[in-house]
N, C-alpha and C. Protein backbone atom coordinates (compact mmCIF):
# COMPACT_ATOMS: atom_id res chain seq x y z
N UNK A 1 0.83 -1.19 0.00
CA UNK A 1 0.00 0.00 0.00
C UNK A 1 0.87 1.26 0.00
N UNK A 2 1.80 1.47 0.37
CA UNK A 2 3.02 2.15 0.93
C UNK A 2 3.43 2.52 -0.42
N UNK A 3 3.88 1.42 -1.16
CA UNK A 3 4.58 1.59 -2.44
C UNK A 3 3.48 2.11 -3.72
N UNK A 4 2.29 2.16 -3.46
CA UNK A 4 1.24 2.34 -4.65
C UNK A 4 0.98 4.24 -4.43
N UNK A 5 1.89 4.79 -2.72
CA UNK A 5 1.72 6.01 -2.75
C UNK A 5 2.66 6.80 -3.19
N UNK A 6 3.71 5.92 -3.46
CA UNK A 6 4.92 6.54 -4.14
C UNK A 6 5.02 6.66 -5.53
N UNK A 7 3.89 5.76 -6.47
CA UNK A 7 4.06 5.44 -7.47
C UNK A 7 3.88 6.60 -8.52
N UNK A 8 4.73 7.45 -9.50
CA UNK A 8 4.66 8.54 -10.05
C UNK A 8 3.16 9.00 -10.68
N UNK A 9 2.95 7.91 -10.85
CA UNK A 9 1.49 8.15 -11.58
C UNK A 9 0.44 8.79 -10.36
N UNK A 10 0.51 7.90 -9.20
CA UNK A 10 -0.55 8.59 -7.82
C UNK A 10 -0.22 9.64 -7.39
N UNK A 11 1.36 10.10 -7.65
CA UNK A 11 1.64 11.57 -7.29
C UNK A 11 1.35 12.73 -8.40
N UNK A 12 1.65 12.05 -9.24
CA UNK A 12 0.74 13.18 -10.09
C UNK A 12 -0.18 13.25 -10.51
N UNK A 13 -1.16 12.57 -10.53
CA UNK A 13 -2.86 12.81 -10.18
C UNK A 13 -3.12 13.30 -8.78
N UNK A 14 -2.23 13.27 -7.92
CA UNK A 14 -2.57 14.04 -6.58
C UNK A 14 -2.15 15.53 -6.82
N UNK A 15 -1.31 16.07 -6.85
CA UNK A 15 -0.92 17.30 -7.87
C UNK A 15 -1.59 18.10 -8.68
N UNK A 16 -1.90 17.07 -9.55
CA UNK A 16 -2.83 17.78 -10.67
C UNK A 16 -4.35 18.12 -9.97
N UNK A 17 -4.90 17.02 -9.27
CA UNK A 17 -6.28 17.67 -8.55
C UNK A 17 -6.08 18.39 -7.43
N UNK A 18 -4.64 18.92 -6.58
CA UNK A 18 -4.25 19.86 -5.95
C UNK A 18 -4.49 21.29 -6.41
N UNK A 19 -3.42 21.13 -7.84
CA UNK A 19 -2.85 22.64 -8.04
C UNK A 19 -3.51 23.30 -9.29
N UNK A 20 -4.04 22.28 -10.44
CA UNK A 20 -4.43 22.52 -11.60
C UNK A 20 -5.72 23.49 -11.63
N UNK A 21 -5.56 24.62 -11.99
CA UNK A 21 -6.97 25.41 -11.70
C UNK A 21 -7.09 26.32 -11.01
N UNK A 22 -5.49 26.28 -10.05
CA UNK A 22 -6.00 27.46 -8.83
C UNK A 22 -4.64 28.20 -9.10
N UNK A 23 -4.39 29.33 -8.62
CA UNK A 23 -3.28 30.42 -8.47
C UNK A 23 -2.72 30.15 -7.62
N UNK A 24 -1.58 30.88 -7.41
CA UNK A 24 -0.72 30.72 -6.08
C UNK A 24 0.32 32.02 -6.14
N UNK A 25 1.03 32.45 -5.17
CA UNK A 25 2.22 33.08 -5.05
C UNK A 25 3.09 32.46 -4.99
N UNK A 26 4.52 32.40 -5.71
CA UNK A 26 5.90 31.54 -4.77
C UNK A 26 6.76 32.57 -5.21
N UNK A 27 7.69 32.48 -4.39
CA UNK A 27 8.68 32.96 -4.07
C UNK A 27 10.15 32.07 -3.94
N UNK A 28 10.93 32.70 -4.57
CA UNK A 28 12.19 31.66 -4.59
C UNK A 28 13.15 32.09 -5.68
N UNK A 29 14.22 31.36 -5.94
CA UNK A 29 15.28 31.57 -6.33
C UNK A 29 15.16 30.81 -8.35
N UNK A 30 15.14 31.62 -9.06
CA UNK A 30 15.28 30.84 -10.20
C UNK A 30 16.55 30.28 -10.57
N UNK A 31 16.02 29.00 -11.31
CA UNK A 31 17.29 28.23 -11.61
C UNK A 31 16.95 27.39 -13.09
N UNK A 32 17.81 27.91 -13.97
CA UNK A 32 17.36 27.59 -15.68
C UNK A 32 16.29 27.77 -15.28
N UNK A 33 15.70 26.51 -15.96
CA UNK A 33 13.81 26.53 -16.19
C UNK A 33 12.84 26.15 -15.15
N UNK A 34 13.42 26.40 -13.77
CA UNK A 34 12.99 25.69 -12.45
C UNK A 34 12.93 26.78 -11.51
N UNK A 35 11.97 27.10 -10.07
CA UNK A 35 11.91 27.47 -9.61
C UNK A 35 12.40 26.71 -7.89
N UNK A 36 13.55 27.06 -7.57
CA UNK A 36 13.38 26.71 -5.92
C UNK A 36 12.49 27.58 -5.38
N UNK A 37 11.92 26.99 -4.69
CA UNK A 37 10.70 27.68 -3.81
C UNK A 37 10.83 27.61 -2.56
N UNK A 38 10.55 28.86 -1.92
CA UNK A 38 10.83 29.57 -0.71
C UNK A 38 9.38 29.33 -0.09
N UNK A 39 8.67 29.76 -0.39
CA UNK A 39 7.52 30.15 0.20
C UNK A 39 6.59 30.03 -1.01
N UNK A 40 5.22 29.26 -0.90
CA UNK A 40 3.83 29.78 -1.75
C UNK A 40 2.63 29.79 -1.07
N UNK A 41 2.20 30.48 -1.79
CA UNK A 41 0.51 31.11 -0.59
C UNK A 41 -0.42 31.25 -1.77
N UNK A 42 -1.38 30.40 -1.73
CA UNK A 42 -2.57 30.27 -2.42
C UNK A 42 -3.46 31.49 -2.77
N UNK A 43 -4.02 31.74 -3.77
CA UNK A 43 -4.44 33.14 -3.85
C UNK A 43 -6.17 32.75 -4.15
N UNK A 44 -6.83 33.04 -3.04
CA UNK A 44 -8.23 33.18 -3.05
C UNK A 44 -9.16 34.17 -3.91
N UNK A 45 -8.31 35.18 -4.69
CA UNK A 45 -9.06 35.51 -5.94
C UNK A 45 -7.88 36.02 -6.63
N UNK A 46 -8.30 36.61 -7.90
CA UNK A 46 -7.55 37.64 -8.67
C UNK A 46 -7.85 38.22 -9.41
N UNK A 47 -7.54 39.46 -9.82
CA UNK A 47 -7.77 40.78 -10.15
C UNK A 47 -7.94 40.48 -11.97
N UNK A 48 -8.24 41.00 -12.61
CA UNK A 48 -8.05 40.84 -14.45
C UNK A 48 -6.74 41.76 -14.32
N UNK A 49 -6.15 42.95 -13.52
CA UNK A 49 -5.01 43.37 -14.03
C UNK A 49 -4.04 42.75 -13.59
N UNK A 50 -4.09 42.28 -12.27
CA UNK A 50 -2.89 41.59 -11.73
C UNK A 50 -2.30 40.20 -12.55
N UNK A 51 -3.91 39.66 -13.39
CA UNK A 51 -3.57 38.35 -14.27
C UNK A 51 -2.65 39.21 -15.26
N UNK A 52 -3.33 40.10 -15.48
CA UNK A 52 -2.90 40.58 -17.06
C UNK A 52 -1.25 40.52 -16.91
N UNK A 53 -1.21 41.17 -16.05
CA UNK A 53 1.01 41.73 -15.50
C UNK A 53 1.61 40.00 -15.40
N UNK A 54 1.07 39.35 -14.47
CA UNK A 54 1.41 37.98 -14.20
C UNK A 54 1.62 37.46 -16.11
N UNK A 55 0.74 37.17 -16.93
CA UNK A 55 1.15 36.87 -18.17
C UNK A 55 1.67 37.63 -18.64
N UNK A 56 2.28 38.78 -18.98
CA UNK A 56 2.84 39.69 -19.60
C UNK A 56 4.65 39.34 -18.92
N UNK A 57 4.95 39.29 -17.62
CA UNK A 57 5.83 39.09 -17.03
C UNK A 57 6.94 38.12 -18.37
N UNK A 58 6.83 37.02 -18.10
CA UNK A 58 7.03 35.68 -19.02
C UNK A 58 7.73 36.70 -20.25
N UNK A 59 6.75 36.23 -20.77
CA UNK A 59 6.86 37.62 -22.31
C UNK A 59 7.89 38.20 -22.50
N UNK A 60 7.97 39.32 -21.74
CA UNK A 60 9.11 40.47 -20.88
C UNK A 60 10.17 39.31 -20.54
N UNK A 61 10.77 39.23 -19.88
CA UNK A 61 11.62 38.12 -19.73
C UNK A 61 12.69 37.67 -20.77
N UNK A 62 11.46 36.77 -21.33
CA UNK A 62 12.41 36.55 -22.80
C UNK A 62 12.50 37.26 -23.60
N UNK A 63 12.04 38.25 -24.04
CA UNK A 63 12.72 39.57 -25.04
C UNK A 63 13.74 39.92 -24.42
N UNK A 64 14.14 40.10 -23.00
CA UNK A 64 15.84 40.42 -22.62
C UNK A 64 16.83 39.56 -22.80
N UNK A 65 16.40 38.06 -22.51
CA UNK A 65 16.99 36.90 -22.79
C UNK A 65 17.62 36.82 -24.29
């Protein structure tokens, strides 16, 4: 039973019906294409401008890159 909770597949269907759908804050250190994470805090709503900046961010990014 132990080993069927480790199994990659049950962790990421646990994940995906965790995180898929909802926002979050994190905070942390980038690394290449990975985030170490410091801290994240779930975000109980959001704004249309704050989405808007959040996708625009990305974007921005790689045009300096």
């Amino acid at each position: 039973m132990a080993a069927d909770a480790l199994d990659p597949g049950v962790v990421l269907d646990k994940l995906k019906h965790e995180l898929v759908g909802r926002y979050y804050t994190v905070t942390g250190h980038k690394l290449d294409r990975y985030i170490l994470v410091e801290s994240i805090t779930p975000r109980t709503s959001l704004d249309r401008e704050l989405l808007d900046q959040m996708l625009a961010e990305p974007l921005a990014q790689q045009e300096v890159e």
